[in-house]
PDB file of N, CA and C in Angstrom:
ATOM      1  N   UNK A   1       0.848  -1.178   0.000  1.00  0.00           N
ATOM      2  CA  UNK A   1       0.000   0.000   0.000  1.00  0.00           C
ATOM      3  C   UNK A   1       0.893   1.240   0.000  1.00  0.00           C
ATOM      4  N   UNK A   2       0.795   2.124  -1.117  1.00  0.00           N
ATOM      5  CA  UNK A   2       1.808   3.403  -0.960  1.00  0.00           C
ATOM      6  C   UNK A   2       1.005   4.231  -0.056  1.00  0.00           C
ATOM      7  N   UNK A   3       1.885   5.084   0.125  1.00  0.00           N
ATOM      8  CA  UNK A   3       1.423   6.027   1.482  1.00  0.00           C
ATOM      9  C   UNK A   3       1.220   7.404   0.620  1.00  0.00           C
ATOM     10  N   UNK A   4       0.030   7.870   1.315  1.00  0.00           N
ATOM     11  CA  UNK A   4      -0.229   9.251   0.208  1.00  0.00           C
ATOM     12  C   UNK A   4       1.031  10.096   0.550  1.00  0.00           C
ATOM     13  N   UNK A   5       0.560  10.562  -0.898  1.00  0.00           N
ATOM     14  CA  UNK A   5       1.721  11.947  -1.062  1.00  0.00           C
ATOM     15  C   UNK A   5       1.760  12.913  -0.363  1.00  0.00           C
ATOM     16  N   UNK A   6       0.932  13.448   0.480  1.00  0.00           N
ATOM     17  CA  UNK A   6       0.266  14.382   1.238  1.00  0.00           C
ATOM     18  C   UNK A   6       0.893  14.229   2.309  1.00  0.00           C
ATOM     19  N   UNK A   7       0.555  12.900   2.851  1.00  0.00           N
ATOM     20  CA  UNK A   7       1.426  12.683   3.934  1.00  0.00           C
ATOM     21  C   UNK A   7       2.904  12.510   4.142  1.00  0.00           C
ATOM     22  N   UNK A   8       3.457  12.125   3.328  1.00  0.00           N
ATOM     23  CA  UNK A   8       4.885  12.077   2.786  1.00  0.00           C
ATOM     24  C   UNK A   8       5.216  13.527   3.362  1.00  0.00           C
ATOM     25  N   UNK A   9       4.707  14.243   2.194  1.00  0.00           N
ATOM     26  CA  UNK A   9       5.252  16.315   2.625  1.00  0.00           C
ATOM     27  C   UNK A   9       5.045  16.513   4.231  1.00  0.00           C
ATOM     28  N   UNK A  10       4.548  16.077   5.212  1.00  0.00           N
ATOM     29  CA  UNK A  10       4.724  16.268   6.489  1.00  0.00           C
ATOM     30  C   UNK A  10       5.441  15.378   7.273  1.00  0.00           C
ATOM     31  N   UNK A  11       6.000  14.397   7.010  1.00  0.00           N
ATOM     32  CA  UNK A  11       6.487  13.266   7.968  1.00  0.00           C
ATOM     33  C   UNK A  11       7.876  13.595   7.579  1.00  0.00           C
ATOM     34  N   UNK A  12       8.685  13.545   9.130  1.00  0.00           N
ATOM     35  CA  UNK A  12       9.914  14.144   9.413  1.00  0.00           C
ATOM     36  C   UNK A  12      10.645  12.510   9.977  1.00  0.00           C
ATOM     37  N   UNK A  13      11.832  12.992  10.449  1.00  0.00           N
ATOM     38  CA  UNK A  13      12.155  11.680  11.257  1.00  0.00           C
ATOM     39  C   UNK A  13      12.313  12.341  12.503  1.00  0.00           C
ATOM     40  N   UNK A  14      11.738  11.722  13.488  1.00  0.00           N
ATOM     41  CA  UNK A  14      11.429  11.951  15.052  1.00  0.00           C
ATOM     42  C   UNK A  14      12.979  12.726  15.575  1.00  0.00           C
ATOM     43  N   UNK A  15      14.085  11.926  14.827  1.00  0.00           N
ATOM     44  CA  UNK A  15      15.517  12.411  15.709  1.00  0.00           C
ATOM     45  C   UNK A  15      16.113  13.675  15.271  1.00  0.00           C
ATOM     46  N   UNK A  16      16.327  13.791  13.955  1.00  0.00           N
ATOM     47  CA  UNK A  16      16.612  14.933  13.600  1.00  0.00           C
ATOM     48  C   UNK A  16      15.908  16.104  12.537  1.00  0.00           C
ATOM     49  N   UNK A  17      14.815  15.321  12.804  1.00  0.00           N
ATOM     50  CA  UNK A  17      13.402  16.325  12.234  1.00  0.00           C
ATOM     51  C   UNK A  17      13.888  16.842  10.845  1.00  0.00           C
ATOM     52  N   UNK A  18      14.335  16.376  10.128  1.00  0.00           N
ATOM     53  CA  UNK A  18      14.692  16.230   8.736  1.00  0.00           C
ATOM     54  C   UNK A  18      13.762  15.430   7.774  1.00  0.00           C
ATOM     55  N   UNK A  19      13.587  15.339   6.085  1.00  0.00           N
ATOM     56  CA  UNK A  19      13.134  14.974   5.498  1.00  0.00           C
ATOM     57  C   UNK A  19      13.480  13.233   5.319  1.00  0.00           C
ATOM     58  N   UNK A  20      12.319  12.550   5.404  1.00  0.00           N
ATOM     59  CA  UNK A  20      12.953  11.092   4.718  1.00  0.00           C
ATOM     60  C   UNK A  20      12.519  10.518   3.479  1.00  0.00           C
ATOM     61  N   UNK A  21      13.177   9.901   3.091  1.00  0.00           N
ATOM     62  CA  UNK A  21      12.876   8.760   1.744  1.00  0.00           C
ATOM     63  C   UNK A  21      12.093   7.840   1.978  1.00  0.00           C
ATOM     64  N   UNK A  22      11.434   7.772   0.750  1.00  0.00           N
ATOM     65  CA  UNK A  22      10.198   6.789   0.898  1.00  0.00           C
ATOM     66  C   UNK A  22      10.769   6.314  -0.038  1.00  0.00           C
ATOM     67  N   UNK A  23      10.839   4.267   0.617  1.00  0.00           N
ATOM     68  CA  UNK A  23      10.720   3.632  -0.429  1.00  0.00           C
ATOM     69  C   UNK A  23       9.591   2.391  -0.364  1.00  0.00           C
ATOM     70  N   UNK A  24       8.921   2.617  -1.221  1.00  0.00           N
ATOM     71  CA  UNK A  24       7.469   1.934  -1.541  1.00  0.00           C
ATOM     72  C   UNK A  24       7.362  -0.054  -1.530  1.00  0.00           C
ATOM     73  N   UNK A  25       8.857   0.118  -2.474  1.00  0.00           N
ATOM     74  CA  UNK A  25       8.633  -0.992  -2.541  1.00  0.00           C
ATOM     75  C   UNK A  25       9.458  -2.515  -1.090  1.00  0.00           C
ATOM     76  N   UNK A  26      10.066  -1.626  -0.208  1.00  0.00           N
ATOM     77  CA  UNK A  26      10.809  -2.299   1.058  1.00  0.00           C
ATOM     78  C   UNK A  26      10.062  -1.703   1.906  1.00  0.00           C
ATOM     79  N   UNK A  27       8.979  -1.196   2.246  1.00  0.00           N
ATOM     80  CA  UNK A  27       8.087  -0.583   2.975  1.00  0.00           C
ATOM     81  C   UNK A  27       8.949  -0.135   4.379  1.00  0.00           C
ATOM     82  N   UNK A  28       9.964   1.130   3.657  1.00  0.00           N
ATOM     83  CA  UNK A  28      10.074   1.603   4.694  1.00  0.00           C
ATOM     84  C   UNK A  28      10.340   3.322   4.417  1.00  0.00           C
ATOM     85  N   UNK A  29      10.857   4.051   5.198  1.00  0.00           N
ATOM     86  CA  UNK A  29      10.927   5.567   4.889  1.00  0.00           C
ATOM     87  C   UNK A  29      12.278   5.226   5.640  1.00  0.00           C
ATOM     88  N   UNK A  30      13.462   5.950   4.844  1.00  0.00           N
ATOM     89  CA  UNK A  30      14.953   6.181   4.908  1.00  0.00           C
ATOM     90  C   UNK A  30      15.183   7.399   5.230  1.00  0.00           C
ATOM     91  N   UNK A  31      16.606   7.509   6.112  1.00  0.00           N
ATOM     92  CA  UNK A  31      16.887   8.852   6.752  1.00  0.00           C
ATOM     93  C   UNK A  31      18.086   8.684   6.032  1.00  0.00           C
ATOM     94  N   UNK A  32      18.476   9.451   5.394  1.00  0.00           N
ATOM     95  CA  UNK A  32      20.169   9.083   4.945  1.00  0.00           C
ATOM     96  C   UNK A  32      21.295   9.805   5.701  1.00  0.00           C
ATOM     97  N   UNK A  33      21.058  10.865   6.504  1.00  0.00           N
ATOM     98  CA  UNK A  33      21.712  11.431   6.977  1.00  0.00           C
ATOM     99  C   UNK A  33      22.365  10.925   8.106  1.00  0.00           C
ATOM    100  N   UNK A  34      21.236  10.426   8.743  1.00  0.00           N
ATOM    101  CA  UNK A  34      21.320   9.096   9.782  1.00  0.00           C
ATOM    102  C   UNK A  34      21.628   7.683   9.637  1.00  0.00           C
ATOM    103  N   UNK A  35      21.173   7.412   8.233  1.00  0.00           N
ATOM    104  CA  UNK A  35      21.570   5.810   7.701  1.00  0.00           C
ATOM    105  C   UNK A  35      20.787   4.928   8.482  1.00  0.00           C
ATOM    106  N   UNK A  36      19.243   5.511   8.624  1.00  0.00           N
ATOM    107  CA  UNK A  36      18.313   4.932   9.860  1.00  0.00           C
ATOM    108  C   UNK A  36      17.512   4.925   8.819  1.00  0.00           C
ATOM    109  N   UNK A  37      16.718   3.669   8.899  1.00  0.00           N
ATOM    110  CA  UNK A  37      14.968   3.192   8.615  1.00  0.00           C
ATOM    111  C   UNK A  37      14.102   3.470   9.419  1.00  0.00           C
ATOM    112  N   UNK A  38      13.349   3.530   8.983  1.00  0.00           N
ATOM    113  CA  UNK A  38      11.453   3.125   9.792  1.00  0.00           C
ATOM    114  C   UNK A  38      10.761   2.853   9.129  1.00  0.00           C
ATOM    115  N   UNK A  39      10.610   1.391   9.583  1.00  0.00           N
ATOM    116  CA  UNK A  39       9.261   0.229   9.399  1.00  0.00           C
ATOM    117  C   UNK A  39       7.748   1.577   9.011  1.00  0.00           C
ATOM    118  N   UNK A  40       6.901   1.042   7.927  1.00  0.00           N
ATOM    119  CA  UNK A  40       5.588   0.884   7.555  1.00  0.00           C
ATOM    120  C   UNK A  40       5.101  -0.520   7.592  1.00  0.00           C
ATOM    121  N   UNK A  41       3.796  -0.566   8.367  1.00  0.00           N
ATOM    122  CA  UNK A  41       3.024  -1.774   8.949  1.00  0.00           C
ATOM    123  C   UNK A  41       2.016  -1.193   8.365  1.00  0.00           C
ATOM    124  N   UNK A  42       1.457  -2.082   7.749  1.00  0.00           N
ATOM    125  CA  UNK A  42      -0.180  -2.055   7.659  1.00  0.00           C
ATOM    126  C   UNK A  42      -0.242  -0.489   6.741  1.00  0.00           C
ATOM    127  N   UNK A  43       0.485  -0.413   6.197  1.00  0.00           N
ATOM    128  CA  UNK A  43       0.033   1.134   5.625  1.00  0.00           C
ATOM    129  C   UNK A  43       0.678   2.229   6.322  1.00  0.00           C
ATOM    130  N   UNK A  44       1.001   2.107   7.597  1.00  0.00           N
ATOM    131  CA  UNK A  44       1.396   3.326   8.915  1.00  0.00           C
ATOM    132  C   UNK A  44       2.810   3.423   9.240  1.00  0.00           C
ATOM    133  N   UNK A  45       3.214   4.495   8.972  1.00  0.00           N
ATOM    134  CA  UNK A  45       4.650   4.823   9.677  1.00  0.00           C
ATOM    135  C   UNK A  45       5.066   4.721  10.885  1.00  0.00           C
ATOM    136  N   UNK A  46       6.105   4.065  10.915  1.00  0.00           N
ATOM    137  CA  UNK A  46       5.867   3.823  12.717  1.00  0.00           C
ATOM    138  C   UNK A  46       7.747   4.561  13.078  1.00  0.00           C
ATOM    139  N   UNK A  47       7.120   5.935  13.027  1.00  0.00           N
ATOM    140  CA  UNK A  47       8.451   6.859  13.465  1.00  0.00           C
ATOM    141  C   UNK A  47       8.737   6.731  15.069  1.00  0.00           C
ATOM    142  N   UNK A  48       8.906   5.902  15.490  1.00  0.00           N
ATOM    143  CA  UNK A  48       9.378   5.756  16.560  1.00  0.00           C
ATOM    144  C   UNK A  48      11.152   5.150  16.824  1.00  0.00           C
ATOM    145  N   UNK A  49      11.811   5.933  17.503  1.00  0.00           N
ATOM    146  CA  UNK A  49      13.292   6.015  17.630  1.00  0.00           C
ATOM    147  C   UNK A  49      13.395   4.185  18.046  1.00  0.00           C
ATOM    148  N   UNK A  50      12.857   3.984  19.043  1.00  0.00           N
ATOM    149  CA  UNK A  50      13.148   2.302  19.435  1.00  0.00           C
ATOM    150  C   UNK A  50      12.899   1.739  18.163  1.00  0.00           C
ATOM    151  N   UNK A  51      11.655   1.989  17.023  1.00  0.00           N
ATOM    152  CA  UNK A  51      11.513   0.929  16.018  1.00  0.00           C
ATOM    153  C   UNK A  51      12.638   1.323  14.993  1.00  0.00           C
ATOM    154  N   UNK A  52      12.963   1.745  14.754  1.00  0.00           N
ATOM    155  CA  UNK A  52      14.085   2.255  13.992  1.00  0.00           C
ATOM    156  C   UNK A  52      15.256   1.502  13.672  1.00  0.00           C
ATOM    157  N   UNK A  53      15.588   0.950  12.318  1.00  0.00           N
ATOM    158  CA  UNK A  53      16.908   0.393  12.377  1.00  0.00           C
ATOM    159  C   UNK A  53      18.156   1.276  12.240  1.00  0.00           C
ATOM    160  N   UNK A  54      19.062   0.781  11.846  1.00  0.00           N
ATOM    161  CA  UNK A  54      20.244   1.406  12.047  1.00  0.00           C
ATOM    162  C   UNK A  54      21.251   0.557  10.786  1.00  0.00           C
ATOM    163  N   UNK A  55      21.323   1.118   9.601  1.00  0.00           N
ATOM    164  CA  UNK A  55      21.438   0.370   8.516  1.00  0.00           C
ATOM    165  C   UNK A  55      23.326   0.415   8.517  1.00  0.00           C
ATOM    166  N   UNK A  56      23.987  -1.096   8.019  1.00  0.00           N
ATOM    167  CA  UNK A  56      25.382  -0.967   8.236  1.00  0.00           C
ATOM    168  C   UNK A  56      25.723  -0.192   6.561  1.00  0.00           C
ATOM    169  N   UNK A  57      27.458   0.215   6.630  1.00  0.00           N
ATOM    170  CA  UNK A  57      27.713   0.832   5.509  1.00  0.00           C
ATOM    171  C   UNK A  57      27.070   0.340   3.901  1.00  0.00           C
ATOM    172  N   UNK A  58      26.892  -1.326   3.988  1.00  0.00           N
ATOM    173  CA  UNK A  58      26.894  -1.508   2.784  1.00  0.00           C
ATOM    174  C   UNK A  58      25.229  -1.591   2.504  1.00  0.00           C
ATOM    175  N   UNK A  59      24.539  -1.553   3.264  1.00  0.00           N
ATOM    176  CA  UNK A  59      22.672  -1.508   3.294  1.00  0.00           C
ATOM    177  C   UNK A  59      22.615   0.148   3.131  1.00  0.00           C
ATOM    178  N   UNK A  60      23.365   1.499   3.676  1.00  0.00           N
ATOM    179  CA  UNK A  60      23.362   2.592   3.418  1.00  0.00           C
ATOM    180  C   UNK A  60      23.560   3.074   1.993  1.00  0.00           C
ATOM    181  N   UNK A  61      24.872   2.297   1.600  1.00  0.00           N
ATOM    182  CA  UNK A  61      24.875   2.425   0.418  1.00  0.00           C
ATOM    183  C   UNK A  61      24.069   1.950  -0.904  1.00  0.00           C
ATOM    184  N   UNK A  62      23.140   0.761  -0.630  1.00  0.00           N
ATOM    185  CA  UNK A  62      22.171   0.032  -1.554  1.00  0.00           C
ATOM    186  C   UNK A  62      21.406   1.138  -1.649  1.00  0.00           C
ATOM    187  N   UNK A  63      20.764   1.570  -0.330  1.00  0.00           N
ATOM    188  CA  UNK A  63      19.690   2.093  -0.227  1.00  0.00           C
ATOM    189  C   UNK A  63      20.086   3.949  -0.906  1.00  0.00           C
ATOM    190  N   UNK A  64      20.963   4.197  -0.984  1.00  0.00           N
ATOM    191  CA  UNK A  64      21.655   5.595  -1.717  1.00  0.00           C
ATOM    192  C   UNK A  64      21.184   5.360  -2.688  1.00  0.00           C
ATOM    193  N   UNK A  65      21.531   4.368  -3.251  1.00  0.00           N
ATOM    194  CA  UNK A  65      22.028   4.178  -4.983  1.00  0.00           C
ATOM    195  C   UNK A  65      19.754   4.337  -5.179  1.00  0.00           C
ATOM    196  N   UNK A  66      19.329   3.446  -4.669  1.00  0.00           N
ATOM    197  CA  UNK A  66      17.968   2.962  -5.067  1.00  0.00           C
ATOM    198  C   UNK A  66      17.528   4.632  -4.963  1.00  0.00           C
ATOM    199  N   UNK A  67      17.736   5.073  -3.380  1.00  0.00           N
ATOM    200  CA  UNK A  67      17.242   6.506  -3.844  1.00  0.00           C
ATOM    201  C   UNK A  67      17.454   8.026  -4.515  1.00  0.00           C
ATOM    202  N   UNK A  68      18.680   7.634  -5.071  1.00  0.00           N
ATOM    203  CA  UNK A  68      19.208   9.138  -5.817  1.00  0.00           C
ATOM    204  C   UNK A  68      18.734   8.917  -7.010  1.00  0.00           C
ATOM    205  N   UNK A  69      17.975   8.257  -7.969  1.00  0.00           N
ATOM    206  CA  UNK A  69      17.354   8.226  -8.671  1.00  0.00           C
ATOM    207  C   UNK A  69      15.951   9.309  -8.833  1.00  0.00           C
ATOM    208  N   UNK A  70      15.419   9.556  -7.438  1.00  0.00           N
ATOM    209  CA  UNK A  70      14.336  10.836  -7.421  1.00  0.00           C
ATOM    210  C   UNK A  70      13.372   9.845  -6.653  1.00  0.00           C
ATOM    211  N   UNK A  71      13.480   9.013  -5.826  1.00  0.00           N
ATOM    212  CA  UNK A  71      12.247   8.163  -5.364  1.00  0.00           C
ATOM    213  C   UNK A  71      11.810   9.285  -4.438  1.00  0.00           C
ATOM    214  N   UNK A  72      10.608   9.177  -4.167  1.00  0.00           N
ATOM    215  CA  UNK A  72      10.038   9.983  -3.502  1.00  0.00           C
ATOM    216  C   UNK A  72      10.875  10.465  -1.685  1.00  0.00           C
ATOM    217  N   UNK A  73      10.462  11.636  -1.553  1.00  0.00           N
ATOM    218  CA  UNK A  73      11.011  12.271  -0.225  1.00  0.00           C
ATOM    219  C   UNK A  73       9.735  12.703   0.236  1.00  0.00           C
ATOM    220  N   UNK A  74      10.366  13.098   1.839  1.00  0.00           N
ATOM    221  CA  UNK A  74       8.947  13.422   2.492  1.00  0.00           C
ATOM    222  C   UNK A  74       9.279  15.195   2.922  1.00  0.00           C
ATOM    223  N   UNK A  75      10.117  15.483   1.593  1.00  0.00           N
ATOM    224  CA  UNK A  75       9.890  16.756   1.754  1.00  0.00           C
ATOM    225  C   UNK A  75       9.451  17.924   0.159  1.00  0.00           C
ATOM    226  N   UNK A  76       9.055  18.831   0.477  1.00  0.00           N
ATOM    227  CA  UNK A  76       9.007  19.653  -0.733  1.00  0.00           C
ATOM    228  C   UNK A  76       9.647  19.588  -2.434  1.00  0.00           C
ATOM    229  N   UNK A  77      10.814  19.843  -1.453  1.00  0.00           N
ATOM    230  CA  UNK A  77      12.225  19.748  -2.418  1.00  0.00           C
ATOM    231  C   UNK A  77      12.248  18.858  -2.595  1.00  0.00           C
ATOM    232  N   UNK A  78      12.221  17.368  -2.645  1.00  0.00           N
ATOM    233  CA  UNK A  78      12.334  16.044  -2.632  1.00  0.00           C
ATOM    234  C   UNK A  78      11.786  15.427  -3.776  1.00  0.00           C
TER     235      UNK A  78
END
């Protein structure tokens, strides 16, 4: 289930209140700055710091490459 666009433009990441990457098809929203995930369940973002992974160099870098292409962000500019 993609997550509206609407909502995308407001959802930050809880830690450093920055924009994240949405990727649709690993159902999760990416922080790159942080090199942190957060799980989508059921449709719902679950921005919570405990659910949060913590991706190693070479999962940071997959996940770069997949999103510098223009995949969606959860910000304006994005």
């Amino acid at each position: 289930m993609a997550l509206d666009p609407g909502l995308l433009e407001i959802l930050a990441c809880p830690d450093d209140k920055g924009p994240l990457r949405y990727l649709p098809d690993e159902d999760i929203l990416y922080n790159p700055r942080l090199g942190r995930s957060y799980p989508i369940r059921d449709g719902i973002p679950v921005l919570l710091i405990s659910e949060s992974t913590d991706l190693d160099e070479d999962e940071k870098k997959r996940v770069d490459e997949i999103t510098a292409d223009g995949s969606q962000s959860s910000s304006p500019e994005g």
